[in-house]
PDB file of N, CA and C in Angstrom:
ATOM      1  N   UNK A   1     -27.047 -15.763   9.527  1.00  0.00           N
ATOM      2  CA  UNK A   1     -25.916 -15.751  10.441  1.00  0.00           C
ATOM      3  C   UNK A   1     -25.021 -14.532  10.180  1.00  0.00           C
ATOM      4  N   UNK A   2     -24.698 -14.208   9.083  1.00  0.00           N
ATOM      5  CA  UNK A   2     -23.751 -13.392   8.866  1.00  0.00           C
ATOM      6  C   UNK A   2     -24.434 -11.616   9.168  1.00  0.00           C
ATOM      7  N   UNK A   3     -25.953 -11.665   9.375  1.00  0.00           N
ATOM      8  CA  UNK A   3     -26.984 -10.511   9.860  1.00  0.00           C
ATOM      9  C   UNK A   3     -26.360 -10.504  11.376  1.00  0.00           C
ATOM     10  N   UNK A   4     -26.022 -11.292  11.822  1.00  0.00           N
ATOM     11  CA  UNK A   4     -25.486 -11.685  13.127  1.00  0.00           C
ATOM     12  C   UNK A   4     -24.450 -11.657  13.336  1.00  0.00           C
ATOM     13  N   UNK A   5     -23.295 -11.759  12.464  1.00  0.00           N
ATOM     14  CA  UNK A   5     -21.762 -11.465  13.178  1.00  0.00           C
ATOM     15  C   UNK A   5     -21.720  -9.939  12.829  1.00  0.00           C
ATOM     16  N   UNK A   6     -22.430  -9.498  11.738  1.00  0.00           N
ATOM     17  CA  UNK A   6     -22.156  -8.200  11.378  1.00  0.00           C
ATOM     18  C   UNK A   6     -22.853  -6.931  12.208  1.00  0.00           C
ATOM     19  N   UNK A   7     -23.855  -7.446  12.900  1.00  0.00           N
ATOM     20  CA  UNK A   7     -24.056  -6.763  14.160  1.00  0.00           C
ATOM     21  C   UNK A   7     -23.882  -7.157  15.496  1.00  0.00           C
ATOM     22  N   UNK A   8     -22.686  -7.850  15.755  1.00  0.00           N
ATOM     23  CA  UNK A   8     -22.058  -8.858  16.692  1.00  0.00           C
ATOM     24  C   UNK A   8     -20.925  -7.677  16.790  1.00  0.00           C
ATOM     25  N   UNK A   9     -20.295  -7.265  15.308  1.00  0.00           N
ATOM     26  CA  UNK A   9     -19.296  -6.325  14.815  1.00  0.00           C
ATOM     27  C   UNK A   9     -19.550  -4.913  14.795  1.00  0.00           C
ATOM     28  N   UNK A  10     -20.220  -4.396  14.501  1.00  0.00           N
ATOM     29  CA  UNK A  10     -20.660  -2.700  14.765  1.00  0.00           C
ATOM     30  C   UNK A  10     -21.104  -2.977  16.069  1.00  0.00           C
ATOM     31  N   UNK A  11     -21.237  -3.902  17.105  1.00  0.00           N
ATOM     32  CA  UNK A  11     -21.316  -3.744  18.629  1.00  0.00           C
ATOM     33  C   UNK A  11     -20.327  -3.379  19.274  1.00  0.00           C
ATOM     34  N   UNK A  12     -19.188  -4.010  19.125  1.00  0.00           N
ATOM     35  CA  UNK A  12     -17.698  -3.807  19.535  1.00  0.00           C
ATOM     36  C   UNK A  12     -16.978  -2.646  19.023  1.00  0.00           C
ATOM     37  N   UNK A  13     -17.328  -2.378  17.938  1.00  0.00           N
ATOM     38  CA  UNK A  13     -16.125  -1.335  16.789  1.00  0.00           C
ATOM     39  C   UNK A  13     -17.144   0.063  17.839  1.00  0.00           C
ATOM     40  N   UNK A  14     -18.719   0.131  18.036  1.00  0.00           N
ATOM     41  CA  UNK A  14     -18.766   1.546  18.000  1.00  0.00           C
ATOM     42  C   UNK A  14     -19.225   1.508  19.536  1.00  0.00           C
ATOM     43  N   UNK A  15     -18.993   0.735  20.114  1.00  0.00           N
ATOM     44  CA  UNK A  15     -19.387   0.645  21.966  1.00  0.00           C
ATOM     45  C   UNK A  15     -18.032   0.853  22.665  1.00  0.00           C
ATOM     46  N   UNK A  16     -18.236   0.998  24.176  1.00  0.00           N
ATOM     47  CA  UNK A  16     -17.484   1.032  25.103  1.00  0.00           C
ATOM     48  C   UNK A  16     -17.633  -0.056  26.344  1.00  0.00           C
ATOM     49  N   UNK A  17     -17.842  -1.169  25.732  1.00  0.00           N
ATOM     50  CA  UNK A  17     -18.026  -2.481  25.862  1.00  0.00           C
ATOM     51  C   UNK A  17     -16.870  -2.698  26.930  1.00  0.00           C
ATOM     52  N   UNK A  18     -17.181  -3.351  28.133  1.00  0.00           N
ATOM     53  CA  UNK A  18     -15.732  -4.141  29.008  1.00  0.00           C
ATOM     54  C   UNK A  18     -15.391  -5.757  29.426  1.00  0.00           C
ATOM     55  N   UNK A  19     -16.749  -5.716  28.664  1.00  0.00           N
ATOM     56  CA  UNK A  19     -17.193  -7.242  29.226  1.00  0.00           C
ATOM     57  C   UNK A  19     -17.999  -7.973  27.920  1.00  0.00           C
ATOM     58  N   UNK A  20     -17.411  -8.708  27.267  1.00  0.00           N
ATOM     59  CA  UNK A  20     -18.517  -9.699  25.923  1.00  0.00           C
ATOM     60  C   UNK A  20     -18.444 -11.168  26.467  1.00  0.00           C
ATOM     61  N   UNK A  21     -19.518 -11.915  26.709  1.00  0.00           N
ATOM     62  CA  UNK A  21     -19.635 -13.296  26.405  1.00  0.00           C
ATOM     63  C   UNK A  21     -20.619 -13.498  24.961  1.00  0.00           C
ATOM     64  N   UNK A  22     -19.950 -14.507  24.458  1.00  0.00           N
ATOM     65  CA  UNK A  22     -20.592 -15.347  22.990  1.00  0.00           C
ATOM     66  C   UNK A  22     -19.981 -16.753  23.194  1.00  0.00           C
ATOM     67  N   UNK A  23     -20.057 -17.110  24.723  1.00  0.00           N
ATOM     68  CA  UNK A  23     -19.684 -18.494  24.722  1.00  0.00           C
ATOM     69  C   UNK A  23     -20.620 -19.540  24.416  1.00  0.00           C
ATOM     70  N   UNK A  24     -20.349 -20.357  23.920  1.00  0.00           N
ATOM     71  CA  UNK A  24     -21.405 -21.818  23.772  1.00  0.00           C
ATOM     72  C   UNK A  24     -22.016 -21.080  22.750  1.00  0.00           C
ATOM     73  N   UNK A  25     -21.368 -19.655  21.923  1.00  0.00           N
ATOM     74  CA  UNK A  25     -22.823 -19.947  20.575  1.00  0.00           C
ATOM     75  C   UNK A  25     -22.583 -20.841  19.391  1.00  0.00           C
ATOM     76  N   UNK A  26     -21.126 -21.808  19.513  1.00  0.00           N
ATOM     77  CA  UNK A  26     -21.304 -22.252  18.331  1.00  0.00           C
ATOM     78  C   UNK A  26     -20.624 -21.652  17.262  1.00  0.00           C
ATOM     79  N   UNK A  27     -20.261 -20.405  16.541  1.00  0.00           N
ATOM     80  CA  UNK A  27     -20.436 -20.255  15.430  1.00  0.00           C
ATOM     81  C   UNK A  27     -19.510 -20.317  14.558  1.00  0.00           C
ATOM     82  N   UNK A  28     -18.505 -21.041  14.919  1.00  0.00           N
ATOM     83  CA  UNK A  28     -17.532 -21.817  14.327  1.00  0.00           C
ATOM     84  C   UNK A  28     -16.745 -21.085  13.623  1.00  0.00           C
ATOM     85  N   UNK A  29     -16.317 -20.901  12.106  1.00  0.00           N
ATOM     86  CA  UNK A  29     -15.736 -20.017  11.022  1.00  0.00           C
ATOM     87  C   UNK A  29     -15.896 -18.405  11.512  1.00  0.00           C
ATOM     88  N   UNK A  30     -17.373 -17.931  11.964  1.00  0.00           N
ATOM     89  CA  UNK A  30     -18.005 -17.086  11.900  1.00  0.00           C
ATOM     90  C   UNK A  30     -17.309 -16.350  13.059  1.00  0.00           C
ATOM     91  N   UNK A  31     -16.805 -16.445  13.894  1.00  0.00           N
ATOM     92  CA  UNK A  31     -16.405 -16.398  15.184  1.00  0.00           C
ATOM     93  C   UNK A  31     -15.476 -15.370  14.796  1.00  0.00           C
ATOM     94  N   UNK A  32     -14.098 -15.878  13.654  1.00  0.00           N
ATOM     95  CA  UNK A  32     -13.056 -15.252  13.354  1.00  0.00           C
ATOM     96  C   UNK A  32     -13.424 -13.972  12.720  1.00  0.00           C
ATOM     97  N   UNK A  33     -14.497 -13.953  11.576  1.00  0.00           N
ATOM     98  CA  UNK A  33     -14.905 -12.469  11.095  1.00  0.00           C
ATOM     99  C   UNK A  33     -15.105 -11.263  12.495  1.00  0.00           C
ATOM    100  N   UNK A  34     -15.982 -12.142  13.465  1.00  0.00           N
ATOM    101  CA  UNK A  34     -16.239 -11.215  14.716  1.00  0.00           C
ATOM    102  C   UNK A  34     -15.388 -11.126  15.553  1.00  0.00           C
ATOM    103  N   UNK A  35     -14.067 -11.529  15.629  1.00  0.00           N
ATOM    104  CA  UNK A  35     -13.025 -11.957  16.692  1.00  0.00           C
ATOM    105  C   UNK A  35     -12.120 -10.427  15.947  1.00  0.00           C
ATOM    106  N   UNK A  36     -12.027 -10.639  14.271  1.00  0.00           N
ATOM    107  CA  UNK A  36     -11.269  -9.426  14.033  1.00  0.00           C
ATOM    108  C   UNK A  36     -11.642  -7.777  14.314  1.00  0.00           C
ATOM    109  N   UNK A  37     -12.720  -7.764  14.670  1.00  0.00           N
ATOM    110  CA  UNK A  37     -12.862  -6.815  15.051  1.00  0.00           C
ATOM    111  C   UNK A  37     -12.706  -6.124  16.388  1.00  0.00           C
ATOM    112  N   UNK A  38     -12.559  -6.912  17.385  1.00  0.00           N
ATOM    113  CA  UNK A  38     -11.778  -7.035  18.455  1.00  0.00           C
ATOM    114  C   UNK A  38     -10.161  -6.589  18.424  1.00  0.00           C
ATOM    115  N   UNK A  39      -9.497  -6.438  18.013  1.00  0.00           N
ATOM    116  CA  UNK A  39      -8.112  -6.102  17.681  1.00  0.00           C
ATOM    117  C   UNK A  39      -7.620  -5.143  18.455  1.00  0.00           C
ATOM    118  N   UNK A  40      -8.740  -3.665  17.528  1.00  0.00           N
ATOM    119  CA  UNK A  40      -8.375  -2.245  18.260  1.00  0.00           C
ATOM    120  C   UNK A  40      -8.924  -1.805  18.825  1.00  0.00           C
ATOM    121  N   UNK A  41     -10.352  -2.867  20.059  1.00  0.00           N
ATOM    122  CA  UNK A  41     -10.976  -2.078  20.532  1.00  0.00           C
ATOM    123  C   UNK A  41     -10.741  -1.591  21.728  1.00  0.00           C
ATOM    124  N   UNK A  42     -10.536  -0.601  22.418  1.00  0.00           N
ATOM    125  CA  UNK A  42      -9.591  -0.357  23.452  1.00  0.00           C
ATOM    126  C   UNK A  42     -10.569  -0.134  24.912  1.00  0.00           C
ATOM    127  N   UNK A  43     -11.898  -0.487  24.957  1.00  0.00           N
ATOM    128  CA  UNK A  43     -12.484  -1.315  26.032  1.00  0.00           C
ATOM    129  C   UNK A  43     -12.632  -2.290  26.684  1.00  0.00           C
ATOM    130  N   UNK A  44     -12.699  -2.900  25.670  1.00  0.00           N
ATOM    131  CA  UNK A  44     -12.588  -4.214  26.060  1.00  0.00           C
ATOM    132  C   UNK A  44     -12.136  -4.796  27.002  1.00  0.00           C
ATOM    133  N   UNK A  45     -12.249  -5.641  28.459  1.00  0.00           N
ATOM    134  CA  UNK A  45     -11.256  -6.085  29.174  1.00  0.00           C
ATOM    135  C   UNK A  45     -11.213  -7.658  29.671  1.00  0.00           C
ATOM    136  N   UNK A  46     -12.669  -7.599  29.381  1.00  0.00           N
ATOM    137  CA  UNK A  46     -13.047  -9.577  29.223  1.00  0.00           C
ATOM    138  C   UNK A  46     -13.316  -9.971  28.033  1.00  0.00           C
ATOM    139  N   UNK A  47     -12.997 -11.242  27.616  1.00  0.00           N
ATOM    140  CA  UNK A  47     -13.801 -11.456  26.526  1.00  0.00           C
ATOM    141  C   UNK A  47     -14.031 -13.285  26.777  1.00  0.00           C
ATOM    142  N   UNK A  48     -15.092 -13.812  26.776  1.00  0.00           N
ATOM    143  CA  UNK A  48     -15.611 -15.250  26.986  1.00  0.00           C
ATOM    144  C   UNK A  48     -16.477 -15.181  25.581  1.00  0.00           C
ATOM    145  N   UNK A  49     -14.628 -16.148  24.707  1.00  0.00           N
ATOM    146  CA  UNK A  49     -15.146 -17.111  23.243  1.00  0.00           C
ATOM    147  C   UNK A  49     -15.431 -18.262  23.956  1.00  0.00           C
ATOM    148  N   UNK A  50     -15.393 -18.748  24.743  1.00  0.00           N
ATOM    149  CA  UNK A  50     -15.634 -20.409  24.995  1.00  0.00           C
ATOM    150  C   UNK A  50     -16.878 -21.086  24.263  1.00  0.00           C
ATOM    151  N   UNK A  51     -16.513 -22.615  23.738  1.00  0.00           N
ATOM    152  CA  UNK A  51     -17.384 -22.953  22.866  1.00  0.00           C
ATOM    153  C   UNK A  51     -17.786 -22.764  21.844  1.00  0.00           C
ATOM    154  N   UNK A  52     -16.925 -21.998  20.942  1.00  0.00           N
ATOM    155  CA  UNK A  52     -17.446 -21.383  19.266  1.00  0.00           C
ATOM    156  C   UNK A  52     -17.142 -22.352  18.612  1.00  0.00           C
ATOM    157  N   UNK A  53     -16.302 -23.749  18.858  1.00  0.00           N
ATOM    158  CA  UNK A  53     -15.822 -24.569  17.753  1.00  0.00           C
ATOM    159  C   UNK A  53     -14.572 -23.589  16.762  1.00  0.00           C
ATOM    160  N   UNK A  54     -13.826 -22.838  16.954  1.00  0.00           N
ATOM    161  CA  UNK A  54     -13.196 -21.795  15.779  1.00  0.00           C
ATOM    162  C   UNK A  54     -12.273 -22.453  15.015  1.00  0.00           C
ATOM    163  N   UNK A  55     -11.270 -23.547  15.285  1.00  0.00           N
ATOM    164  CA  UNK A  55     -10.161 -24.209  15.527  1.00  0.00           C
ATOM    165  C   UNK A  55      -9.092 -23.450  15.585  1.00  0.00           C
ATOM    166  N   UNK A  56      -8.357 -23.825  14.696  1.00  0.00           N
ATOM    167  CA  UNK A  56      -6.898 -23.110  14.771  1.00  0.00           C
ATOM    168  C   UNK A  56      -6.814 -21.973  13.986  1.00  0.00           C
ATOM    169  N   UNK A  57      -7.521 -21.337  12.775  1.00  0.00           N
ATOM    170  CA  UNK A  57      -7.536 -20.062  12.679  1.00  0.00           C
ATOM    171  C   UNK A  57      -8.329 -19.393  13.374  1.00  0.00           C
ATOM    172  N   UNK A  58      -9.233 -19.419  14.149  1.00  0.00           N
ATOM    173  CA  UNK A  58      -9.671 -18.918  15.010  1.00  0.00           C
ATOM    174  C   UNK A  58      -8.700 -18.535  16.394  1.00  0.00           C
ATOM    175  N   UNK A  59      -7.864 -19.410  16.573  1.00  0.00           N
ATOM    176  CA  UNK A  59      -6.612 -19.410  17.467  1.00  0.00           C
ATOM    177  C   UNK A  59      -5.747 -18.329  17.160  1.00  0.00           C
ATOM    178  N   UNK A  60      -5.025 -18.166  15.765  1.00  0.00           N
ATOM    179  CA  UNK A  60      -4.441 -17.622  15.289  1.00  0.00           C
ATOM    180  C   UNK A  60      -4.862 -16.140  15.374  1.00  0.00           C
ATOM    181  N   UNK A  61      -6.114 -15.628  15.279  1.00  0.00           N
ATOM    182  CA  UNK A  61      -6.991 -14.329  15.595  1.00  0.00           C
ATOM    183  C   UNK A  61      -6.610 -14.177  16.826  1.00  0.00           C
ATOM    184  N   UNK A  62      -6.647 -15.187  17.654  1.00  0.00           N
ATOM    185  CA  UNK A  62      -6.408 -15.056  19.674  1.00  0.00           C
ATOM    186  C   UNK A  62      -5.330 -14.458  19.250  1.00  0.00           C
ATOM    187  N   UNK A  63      -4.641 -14.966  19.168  1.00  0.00           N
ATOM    188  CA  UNK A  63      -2.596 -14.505  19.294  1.00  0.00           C
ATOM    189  C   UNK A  63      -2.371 -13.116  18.695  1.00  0.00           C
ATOM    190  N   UNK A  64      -2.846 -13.265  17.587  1.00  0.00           N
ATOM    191  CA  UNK A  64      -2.961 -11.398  16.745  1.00  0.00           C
ATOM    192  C   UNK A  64      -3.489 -10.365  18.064  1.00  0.00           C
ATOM    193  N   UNK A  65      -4.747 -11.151  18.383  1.00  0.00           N
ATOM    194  CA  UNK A  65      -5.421 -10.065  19.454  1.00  0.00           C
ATOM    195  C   UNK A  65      -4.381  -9.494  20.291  1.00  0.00           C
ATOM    196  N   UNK A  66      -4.091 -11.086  21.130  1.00  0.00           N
ATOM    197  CA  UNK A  66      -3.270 -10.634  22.329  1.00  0.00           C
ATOM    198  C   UNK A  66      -2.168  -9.892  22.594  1.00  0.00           C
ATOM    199  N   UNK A  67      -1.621  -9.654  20.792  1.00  0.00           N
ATOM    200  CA  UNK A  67      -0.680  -9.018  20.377  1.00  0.00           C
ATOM    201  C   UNK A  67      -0.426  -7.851  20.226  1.00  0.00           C
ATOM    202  N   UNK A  68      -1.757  -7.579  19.779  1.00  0.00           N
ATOM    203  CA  UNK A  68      -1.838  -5.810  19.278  1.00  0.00           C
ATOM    204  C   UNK A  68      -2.731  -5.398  20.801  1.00  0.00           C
ATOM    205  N   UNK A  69      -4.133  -6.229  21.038  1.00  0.00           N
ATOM    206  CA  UNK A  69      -4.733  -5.278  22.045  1.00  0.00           C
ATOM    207  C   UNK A  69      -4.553  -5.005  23.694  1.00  0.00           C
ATOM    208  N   UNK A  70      -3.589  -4.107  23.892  1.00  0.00           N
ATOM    209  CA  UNK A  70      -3.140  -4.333  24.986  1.00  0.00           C
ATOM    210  C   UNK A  70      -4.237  -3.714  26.586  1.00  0.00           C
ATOM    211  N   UNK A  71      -5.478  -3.762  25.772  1.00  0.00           N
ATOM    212  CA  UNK A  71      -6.604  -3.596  26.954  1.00  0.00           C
ATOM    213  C   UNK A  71      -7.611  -4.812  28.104  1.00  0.00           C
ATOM    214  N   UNK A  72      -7.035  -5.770  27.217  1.00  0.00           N
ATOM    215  CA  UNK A  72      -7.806  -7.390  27.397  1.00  0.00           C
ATOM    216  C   UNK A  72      -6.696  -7.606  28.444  1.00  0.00           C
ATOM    217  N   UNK A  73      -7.633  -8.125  29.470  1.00  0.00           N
ATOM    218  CA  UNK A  73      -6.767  -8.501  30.811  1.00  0.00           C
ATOM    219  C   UNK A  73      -7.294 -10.255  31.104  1.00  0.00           C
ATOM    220  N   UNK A  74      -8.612 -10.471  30.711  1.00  0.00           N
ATOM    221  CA  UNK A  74      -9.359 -11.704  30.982  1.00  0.00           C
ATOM    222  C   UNK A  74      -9.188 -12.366  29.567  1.00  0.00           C
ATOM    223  N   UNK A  75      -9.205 -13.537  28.921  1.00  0.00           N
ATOM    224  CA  UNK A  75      -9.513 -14.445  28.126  1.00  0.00           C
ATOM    225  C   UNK A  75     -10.172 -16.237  28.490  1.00  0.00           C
ATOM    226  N   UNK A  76     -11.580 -16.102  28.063  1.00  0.00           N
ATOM    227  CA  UNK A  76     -11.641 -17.373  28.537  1.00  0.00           C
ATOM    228  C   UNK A  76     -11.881 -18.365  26.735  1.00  0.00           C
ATOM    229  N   UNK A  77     -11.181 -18.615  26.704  1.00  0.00           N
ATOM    230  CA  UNK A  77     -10.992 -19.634  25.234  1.00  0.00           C
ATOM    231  C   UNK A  77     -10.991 -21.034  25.148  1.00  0.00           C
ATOM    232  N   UNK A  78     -11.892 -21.926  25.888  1.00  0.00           N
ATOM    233  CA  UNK A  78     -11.677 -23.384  25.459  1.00  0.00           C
ATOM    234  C   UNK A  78     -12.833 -23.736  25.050  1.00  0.00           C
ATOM    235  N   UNK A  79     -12.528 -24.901  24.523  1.00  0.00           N
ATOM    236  CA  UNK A  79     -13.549 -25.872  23.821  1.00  0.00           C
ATOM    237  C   UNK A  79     -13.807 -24.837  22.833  1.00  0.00           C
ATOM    238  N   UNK A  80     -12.854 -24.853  21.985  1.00  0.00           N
ATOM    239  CA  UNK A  80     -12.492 -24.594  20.617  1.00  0.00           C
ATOM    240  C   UNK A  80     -11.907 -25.177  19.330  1.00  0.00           C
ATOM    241  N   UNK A  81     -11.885 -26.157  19.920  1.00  0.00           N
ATOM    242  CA  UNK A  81     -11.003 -26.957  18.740  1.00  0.00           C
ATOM    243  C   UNK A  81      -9.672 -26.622  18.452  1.00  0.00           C
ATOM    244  N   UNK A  82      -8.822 -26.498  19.588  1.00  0.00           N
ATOM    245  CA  UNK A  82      -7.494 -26.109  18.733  1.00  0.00           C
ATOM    246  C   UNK A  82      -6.251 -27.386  18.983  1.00  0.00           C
ATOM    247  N   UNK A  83      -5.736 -27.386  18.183  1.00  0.00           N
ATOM    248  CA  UNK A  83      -4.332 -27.989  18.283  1.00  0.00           C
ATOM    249  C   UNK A  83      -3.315 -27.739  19.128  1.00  0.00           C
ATOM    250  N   UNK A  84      -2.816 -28.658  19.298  1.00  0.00           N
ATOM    251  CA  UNK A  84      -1.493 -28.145  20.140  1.00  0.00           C
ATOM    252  C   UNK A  84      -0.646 -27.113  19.998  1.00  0.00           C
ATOM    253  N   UNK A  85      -0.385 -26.939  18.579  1.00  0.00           N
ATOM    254  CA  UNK A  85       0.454 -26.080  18.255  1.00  0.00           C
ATOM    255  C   UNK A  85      -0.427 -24.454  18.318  1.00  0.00           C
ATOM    256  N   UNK A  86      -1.355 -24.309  17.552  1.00  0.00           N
ATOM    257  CA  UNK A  86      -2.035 -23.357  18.236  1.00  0.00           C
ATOM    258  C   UNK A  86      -2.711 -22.680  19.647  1.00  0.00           C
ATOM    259  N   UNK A  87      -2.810 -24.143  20.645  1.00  0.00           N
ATOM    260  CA  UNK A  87      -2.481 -23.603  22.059  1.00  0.00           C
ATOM    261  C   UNK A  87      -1.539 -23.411  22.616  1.00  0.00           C
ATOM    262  N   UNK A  88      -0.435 -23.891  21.831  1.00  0.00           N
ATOM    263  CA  UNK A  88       0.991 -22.829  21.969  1.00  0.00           C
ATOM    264  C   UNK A  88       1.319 -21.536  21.381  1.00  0.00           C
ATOM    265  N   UNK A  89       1.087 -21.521  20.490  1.00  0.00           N
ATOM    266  CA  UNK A  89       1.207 -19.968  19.672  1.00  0.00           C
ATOM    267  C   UNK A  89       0.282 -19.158  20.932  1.00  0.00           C
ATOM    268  N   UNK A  90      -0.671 -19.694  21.338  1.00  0.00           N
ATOM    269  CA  UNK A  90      -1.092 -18.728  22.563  1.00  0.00           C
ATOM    270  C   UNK A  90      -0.790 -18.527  23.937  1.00  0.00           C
ATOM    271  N   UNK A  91      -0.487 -19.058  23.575  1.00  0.00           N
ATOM    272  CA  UNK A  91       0.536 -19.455  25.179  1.00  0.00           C
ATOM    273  C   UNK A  91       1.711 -18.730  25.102  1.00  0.00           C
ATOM    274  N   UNK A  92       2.030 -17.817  24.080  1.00  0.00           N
ATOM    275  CA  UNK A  92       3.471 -17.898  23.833  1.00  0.00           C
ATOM    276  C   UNK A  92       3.640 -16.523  23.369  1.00  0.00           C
ATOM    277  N   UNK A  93       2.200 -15.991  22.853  1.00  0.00           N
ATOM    278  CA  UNK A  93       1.710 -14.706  22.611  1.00  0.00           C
ATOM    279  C   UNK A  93       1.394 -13.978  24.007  1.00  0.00           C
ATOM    280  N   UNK A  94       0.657 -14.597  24.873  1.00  0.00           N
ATOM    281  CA  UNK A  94       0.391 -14.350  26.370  1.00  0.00           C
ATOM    282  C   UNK A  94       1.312 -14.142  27.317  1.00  0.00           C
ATOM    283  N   UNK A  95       2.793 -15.108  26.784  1.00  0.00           N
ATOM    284  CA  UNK A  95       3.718 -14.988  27.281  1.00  0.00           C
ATOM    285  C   UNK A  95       4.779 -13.448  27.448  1.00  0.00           C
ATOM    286  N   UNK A  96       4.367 -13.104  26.176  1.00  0.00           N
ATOM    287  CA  UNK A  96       5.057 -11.514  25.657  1.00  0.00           C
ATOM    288  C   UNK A  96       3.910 -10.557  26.049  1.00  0.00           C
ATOM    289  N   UNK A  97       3.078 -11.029  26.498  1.00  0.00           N
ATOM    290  CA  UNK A  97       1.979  -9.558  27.196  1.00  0.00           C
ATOM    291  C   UNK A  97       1.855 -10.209  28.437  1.00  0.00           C
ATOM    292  N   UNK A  98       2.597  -9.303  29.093  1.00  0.00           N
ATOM    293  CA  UNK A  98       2.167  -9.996  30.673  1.00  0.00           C
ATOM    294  C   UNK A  98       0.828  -8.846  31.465  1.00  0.00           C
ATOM    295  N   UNK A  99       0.523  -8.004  30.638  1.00  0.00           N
ATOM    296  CA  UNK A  99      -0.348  -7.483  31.207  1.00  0.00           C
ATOM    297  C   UNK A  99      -2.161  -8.498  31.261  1.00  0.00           C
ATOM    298  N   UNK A 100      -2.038  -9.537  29.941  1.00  0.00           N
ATOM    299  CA  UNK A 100      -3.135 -10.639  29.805  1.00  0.00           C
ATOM    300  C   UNK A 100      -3.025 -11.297  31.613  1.00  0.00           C
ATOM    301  N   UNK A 101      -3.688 -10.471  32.393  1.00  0.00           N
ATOM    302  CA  UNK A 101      -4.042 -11.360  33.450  1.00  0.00           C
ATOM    303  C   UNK A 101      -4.374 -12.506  34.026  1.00  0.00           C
ATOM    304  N   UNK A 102      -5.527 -12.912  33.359  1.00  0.00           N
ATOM    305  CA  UNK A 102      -6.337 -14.620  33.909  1.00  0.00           C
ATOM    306  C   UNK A 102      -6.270 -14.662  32.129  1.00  0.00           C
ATOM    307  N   UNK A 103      -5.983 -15.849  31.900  1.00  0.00           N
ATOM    308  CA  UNK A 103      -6.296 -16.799  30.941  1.00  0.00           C
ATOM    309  C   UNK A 103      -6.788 -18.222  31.207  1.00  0.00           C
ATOM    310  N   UNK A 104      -8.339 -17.972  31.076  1.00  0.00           N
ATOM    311  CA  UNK A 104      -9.025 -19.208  32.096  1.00  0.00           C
ATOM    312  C   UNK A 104      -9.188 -20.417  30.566  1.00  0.00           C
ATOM    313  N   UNK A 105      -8.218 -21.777  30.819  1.00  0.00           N
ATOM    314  CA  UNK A 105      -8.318 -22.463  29.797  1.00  0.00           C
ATOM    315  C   UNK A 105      -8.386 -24.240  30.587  1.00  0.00           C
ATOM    316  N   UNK A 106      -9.257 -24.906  30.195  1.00  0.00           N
ATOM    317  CA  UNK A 106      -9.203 -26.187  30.245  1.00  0.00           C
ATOM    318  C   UNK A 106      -8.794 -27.051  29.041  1.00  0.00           C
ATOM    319  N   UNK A 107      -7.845 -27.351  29.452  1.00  0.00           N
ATOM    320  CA  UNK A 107      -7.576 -28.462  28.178  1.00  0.00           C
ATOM    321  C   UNK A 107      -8.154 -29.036  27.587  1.00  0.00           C
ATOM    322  N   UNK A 108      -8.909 -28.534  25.988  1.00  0.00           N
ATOM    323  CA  UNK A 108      -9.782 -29.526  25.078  1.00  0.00           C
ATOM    324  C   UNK A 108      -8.771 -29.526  23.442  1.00  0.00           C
ATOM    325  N   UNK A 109      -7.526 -30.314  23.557  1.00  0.00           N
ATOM    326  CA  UNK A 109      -6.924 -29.930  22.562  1.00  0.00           C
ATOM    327  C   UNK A 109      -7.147 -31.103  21.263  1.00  0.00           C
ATOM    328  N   UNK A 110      -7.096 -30.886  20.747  1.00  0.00           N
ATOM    329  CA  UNK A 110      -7.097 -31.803  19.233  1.00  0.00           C
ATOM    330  C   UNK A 110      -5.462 -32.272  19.164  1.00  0.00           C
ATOM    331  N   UNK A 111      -6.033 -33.615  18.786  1.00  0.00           N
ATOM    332  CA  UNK A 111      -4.498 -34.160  18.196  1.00  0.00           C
ATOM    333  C   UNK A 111      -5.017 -34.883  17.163  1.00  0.00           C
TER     334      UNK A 111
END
């Protein structure tokens, strides 16, 4: 697996990528190593995590993203396992970038 996030990661860091889906793969923890590399990539303009299982530090990576990368216009993020409070921290991060366009989310929250 980790042969796999780590060239999941030199995909993003050295491409001109505009569009990533890795939805429904599952990879839970693993997600966040490959999510940080996303930060500064300044192609980027979709990105579909849906379905990684990440939970709430995986959430916490969303909000950093949405924070620093101001090229991401699409986010589709559910069925992740997050908490309330971490689908607020994103909600709230999204809120201070109004350039984050569609944030396509169905409610799958943990309580």
């Amino acid at each position: 697996m980790q042969r796999t996030i780590s060239a999941l990661k030199d995909l993003v860091i050295d491409s001109n990528l505009e569009y990533l889906s890795i939805a429904d793969s599952k990879l839970k923890e693993n997600t966040i190593d490959f999510l940080l590399a996303l930060t500064y990539n300044a192609s980027l303009k979709m990105l579909d995590i849906r379905g990684n299982l990440m939970g709430d530090t995986g959430a916490r990576v969303i909000t950093h993203i949405i924070q620093i990368n101001r090229h991401l216009h699409t986010l589709f993020f559910d069925r992740n396992l997050l908490s309330f409070n971490s689908f607020e921290d994103i909600v709230n991060a999204m809120e201070e970038y109004v350039e984050l366009i569609k944030a396509f989310i169905y409610i799958s929250i943990r309580f």
